[in-house]
C-alpha atoms as a PDB file:
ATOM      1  CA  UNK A   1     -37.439 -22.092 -33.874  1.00  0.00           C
ATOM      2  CA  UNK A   2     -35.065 -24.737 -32.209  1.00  0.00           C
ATOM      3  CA  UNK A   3     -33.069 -21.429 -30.197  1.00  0.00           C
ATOM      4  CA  UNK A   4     -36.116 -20.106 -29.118  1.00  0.00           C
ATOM      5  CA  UNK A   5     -37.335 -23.019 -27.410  1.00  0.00           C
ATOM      6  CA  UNK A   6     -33.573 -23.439 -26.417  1.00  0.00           C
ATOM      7  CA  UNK A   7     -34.273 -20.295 -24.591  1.00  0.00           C
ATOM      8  CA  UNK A   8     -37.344 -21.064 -22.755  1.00  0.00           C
ATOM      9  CA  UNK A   9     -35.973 -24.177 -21.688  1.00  0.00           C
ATOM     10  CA  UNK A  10     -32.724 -22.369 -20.438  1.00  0.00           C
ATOM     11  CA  UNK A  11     -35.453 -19.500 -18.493  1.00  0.00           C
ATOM     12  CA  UNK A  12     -37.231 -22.976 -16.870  1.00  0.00           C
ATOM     13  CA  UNK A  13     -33.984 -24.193 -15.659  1.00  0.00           C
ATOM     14  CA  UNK A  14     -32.736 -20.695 -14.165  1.00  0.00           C
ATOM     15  CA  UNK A  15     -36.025 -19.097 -12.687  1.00  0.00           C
ATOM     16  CA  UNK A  16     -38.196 -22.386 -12.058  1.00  0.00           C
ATOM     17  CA  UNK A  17     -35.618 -25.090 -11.214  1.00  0.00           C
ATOM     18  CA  UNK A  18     -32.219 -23.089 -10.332  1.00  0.00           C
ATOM     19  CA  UNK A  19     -29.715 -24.762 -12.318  1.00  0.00           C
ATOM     20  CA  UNK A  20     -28.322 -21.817 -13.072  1.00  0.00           C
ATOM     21  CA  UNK A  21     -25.532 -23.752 -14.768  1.00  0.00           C
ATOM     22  CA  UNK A  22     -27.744 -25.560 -16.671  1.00  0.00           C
ATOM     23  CA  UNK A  23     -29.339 -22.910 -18.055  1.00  0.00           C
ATOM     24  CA  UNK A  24     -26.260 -21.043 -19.450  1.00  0.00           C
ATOM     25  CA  UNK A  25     -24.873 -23.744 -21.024  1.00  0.00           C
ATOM     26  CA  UNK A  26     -28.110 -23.736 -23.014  1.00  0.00           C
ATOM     27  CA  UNK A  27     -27.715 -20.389 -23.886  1.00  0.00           C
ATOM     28  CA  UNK A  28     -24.365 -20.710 -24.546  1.00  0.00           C
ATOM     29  CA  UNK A  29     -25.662 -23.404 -26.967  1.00  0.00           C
ATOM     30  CA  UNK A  30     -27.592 -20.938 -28.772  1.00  0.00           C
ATOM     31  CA  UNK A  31     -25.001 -18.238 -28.924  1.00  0.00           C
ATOM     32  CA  UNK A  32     -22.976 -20.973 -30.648  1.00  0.00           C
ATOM     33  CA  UNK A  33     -25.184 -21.140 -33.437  1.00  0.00           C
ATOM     34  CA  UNK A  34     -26.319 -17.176 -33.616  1.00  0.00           C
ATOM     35  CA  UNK A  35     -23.571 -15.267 -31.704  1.00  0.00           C
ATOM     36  CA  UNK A  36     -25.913 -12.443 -31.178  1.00  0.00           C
ATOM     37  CA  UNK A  37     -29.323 -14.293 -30.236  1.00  0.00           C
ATOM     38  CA  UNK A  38     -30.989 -10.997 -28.366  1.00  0.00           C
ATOM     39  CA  UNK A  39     -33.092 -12.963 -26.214  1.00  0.00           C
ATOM     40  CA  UNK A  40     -30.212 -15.456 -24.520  1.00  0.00           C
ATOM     41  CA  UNK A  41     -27.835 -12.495 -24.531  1.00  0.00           C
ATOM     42  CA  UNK A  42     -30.386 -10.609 -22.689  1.00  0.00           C
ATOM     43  CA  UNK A  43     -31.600 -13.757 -20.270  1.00  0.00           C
ATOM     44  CA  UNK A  44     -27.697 -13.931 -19.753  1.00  0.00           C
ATOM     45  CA  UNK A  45     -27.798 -10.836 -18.729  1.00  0.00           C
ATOM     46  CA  UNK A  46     -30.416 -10.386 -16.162  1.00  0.00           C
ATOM     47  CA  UNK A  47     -28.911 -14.085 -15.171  1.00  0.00           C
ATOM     48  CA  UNK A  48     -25.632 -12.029 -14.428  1.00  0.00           C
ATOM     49  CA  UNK A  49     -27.336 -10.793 -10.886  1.00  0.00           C
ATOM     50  CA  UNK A  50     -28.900 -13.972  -9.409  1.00  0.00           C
ATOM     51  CA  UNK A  51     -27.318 -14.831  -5.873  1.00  0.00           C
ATOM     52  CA  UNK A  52     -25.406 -17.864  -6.657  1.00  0.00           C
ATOM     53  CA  UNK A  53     -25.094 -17.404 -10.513  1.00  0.00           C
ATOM     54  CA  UNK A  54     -21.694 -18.425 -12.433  1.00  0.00           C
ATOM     55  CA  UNK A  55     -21.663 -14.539 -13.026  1.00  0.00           C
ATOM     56  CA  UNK A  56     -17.778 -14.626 -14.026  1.00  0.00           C
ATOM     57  CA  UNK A  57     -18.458 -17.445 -16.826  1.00  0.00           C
ATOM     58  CA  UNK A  58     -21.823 -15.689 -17.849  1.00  0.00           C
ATOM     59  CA  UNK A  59     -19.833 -12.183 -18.366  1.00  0.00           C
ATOM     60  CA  UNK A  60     -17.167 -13.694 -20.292  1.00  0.00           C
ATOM     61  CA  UNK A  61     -19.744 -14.967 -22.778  1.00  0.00           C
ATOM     62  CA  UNK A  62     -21.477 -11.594 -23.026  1.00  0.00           C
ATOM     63  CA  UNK A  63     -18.623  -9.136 -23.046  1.00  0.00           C
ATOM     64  CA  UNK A  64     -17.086 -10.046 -26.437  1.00  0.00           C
ATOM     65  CA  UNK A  65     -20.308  -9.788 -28.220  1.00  0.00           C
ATOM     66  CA  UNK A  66     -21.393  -6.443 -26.622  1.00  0.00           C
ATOM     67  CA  UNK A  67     -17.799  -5.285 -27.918  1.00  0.00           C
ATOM     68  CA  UNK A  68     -18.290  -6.559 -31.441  1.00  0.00           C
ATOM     69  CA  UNK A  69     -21.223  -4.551 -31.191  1.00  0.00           C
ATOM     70  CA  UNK A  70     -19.717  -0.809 -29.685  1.00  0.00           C
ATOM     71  CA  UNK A  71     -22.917  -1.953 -26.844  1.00  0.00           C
ATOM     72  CA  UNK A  72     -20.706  -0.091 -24.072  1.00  0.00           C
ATOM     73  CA  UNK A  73     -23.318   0.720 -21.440  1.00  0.00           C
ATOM     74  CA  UNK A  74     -24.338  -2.983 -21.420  1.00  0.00           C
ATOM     75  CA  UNK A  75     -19.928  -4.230 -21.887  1.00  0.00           C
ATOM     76  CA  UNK A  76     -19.386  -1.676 -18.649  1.00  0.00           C
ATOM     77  CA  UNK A  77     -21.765  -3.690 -16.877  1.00  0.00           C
ATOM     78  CA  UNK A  78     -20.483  -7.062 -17.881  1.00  0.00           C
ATOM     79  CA  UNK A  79     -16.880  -5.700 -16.568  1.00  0.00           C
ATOM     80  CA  UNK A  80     -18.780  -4.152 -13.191  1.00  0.00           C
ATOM     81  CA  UNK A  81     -19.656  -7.865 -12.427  1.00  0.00           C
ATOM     82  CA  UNK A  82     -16.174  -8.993 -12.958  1.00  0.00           C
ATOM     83  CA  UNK A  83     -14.989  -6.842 -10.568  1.00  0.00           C
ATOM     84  CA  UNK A  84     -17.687  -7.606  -7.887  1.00  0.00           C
ATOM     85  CA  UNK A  85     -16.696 -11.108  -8.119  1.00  0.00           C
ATOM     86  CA  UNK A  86     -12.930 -10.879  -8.613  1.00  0.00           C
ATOM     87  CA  UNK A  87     -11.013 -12.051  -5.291  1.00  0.00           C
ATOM     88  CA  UNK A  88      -7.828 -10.627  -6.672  1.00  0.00           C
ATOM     89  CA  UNK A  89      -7.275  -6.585  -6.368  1.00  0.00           C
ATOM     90  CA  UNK A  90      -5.143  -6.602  -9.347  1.00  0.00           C
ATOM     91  CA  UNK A  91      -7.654  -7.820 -11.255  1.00  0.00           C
ATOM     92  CA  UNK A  92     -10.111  -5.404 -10.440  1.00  0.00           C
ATOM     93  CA  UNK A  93      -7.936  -2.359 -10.969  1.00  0.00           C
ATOM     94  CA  UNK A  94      -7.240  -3.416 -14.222  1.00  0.00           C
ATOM     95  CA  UNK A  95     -10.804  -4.160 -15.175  1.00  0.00           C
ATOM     96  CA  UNK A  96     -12.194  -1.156 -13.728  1.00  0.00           C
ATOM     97  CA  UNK A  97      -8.903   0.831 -15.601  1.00  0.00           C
ATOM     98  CA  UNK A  98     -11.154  -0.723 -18.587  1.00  0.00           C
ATOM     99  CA  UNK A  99     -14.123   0.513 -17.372  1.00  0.00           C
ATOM    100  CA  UNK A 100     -12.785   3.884 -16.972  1.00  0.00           C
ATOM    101  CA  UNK A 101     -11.294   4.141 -20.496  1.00  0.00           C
ATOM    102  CA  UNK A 102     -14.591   3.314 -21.544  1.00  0.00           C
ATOM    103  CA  UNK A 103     -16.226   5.861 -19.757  1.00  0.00           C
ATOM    104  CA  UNK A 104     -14.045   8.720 -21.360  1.00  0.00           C
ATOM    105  CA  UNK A 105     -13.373   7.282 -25.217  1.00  0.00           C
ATOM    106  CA  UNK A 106     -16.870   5.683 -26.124  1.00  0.00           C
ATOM    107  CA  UNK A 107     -19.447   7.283 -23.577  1.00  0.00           C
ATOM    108  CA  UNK A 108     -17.856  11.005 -22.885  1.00  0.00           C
ATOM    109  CA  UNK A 109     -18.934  10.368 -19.074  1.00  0.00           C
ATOM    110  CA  UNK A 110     -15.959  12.045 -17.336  1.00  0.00           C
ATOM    111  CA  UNK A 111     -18.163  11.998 -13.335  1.00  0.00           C
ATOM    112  CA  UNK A 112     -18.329   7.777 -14.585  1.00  0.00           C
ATOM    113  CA  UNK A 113     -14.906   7.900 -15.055  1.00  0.00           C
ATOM    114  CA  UNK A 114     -13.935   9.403 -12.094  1.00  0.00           C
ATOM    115  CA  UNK A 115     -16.434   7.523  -9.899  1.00  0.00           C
ATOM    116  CA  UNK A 116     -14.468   4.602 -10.729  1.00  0.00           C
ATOM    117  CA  UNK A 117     -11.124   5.367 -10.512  1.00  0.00           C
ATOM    118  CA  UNK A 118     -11.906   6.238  -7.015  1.00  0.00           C
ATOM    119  CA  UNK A 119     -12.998   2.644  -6.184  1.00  0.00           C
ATOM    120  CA  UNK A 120      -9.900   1.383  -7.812  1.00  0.00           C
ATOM    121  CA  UNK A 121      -7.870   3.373  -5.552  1.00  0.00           C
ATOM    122  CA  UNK A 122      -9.180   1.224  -2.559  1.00  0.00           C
ATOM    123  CA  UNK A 123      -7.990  -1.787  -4.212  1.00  0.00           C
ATOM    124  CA  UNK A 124      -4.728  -0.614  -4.706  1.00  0.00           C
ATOM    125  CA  UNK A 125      -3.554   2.801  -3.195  1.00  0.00           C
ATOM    126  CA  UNK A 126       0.165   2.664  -5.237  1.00  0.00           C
ATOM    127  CA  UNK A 127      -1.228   2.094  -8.748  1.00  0.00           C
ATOM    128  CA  UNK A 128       1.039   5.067 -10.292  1.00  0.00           C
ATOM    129  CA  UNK A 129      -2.034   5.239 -13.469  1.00  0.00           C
ATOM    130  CA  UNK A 130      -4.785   5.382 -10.966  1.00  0.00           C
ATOM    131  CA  UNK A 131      -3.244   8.028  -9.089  1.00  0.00           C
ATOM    132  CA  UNK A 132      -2.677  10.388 -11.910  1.00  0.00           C
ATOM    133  CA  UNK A 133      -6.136   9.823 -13.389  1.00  0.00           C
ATOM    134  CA  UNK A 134      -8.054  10.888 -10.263  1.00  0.00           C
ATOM    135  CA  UNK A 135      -6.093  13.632 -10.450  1.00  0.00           C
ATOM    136  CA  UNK A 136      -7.063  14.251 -13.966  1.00  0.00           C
ATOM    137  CA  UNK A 137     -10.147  12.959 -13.659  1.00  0.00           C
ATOM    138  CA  UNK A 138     -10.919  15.681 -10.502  1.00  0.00           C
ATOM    139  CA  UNK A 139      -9.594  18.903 -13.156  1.00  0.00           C
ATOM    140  CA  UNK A 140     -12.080  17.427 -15.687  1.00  0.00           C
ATOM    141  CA  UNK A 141     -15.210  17.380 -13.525  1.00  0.00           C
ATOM    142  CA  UNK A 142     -14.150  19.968 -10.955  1.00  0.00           C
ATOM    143  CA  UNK A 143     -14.236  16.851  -8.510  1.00  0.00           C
ATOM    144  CA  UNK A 144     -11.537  18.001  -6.082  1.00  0.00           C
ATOM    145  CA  UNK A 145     -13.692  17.568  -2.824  1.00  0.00           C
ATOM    146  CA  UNK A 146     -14.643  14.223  -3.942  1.00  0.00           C
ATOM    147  CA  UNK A 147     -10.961  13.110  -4.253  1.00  0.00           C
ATOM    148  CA  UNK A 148     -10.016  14.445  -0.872  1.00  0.00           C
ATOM    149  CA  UNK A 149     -13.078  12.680   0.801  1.00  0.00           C
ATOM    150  CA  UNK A 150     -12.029   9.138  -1.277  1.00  0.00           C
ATOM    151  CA  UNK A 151      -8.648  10.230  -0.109  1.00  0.00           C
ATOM    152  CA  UNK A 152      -8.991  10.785   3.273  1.00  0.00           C
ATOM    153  CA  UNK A 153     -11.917   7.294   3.318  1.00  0.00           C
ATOM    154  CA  UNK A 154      -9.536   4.980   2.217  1.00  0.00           C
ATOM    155  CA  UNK A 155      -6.440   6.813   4.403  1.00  0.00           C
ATOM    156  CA  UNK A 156      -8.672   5.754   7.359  1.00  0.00           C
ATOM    157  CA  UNK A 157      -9.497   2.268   6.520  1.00  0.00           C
ATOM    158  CA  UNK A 158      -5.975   1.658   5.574  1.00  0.00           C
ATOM    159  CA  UNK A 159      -3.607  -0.285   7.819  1.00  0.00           C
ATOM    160  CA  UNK A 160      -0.270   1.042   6.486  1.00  0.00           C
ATOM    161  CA  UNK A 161       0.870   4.002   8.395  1.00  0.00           C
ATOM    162  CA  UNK A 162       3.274   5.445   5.191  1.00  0.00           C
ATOM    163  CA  UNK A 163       0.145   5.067   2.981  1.00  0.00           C
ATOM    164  CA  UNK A 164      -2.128   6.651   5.381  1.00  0.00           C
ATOM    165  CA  UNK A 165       0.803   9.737   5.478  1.00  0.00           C
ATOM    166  CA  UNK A 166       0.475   9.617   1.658  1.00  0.00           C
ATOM    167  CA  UNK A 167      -3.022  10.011   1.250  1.00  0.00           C
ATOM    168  CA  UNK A 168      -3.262  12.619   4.142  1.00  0.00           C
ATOM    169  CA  UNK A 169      -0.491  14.571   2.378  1.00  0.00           C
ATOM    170  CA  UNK A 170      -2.434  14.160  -0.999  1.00  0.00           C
ATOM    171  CA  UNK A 171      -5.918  15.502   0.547  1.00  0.00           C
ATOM    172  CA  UNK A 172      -3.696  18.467   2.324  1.00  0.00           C
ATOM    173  CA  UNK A 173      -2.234  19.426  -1.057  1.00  0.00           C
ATOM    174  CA  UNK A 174      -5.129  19.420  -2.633  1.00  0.00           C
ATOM    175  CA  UNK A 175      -7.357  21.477   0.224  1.00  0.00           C
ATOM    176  CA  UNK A 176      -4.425  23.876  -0.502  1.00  0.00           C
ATOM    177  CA  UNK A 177      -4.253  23.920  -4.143  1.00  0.00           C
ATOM    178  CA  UNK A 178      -7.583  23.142  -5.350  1.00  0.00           C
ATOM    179  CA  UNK A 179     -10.144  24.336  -2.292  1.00  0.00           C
ATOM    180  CA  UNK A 180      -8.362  27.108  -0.668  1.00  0.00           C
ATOM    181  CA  UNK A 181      -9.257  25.525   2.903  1.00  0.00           C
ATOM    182  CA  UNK A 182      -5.994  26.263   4.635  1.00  0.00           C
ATOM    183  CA  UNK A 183      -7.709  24.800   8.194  1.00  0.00           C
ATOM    184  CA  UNK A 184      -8.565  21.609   6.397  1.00  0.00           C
ATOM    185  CA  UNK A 185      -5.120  21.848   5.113  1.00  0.00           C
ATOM    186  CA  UNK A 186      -3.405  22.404   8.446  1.00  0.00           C
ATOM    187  CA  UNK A 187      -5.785  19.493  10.073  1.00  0.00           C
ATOM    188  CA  UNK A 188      -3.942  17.056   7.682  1.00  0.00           C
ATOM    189  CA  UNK A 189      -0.688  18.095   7.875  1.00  0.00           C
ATOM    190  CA  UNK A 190      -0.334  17.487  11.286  1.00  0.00           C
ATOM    191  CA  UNK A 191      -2.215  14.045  10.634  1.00  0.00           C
ATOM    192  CA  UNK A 192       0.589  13.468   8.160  1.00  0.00           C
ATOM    193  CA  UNK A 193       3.265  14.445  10.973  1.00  0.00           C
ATOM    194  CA  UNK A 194       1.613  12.327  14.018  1.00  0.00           C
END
């Protein structure tokens, strides 16, 4: 049929020439005409990963079709590439808030969830939502020395003095609280006080 040599054409251009540009707007082509052509959707995908593709563009084109289709493993990897290439921090927290919400309502992956929302925090330490869902997140999968150890990471990395304080006082709270490790707890509060 016309889309599937569409499709090998498209493969020629990305794998044998490297117009990767070229290429998707071939498959793009195809999707036009059947918006859930397995073979481009699944070129696009694998496309997604090539050093140099147009990775934003391509995941635009695949993420409303894997949603019309409840496809959420593949749709969480669609958004995972928007955030790798997203420049703005904004951006990312609110796609990987996506990803997260995902995680818990579609796949019931609570240790996803939380994995995530602990990279978000690095984009943006005062994001009010991604602070209480670690904290959530940590009750649900009992992930309280992983939040102290993202915690105490990005405190470290962090140039702000008052949000390295915060975080420190965070991690103490929860060494406290959560771990009964009242040494680890003292160790940060007098982090928090220097």
């Amino acid at each position: 049929t016309r889309d599937d040599v569409q499709n090998q054409l498209a493969r020629v251009y990305a794998d044998e020439v490297g117009q990767l540009d070229t290429a998707v707007d071939l498959y793009e082509d195809v999707l036009e005409r059947d918006r859930f052509n397995e073979g481009a959707i699944s070129s696009l995908e694998s496309m997604m990963r090539y050093e140099g593709a147009p990775a934003e563009r391509i995941s635009a084109l695949l993420e409303p079709r894997f949603e019309e289709r409840a496809d959420w493993a593949r749709l969480i990897n669609a958004l995972k590439v928007q955030v790798e290439v997203s420049p703005d921090p904004a951006q990312r927290v609110a796609l990987r808030h996506r990803i997260v919400r995902l995680y818990i309502e579609r796949l019931v992956e609570p240790q996803e969830a939380f994995d995530t929302m602990c990279e978000a925090l690095g984009d943006d330490v005062h994001n009010d939502t991604t602070l209480r869902m670690l904290e959530q997140l940590a009750e649900a999968v009992d992930g309280f020395a992983q939040l102290v150890a993202t915690y105490e990471d990005v405190a470290a990395t962090h140039e702000d003095p008052e949000v390295k304080r915060d975080l420190r006082r965070r991690a103490s709270s929860i060494y406290l609280e959560r771990l009964d490790d009242i040494q680890s707890t003292s160790a940060r509060l007098r982090e928090v006080i220097e």
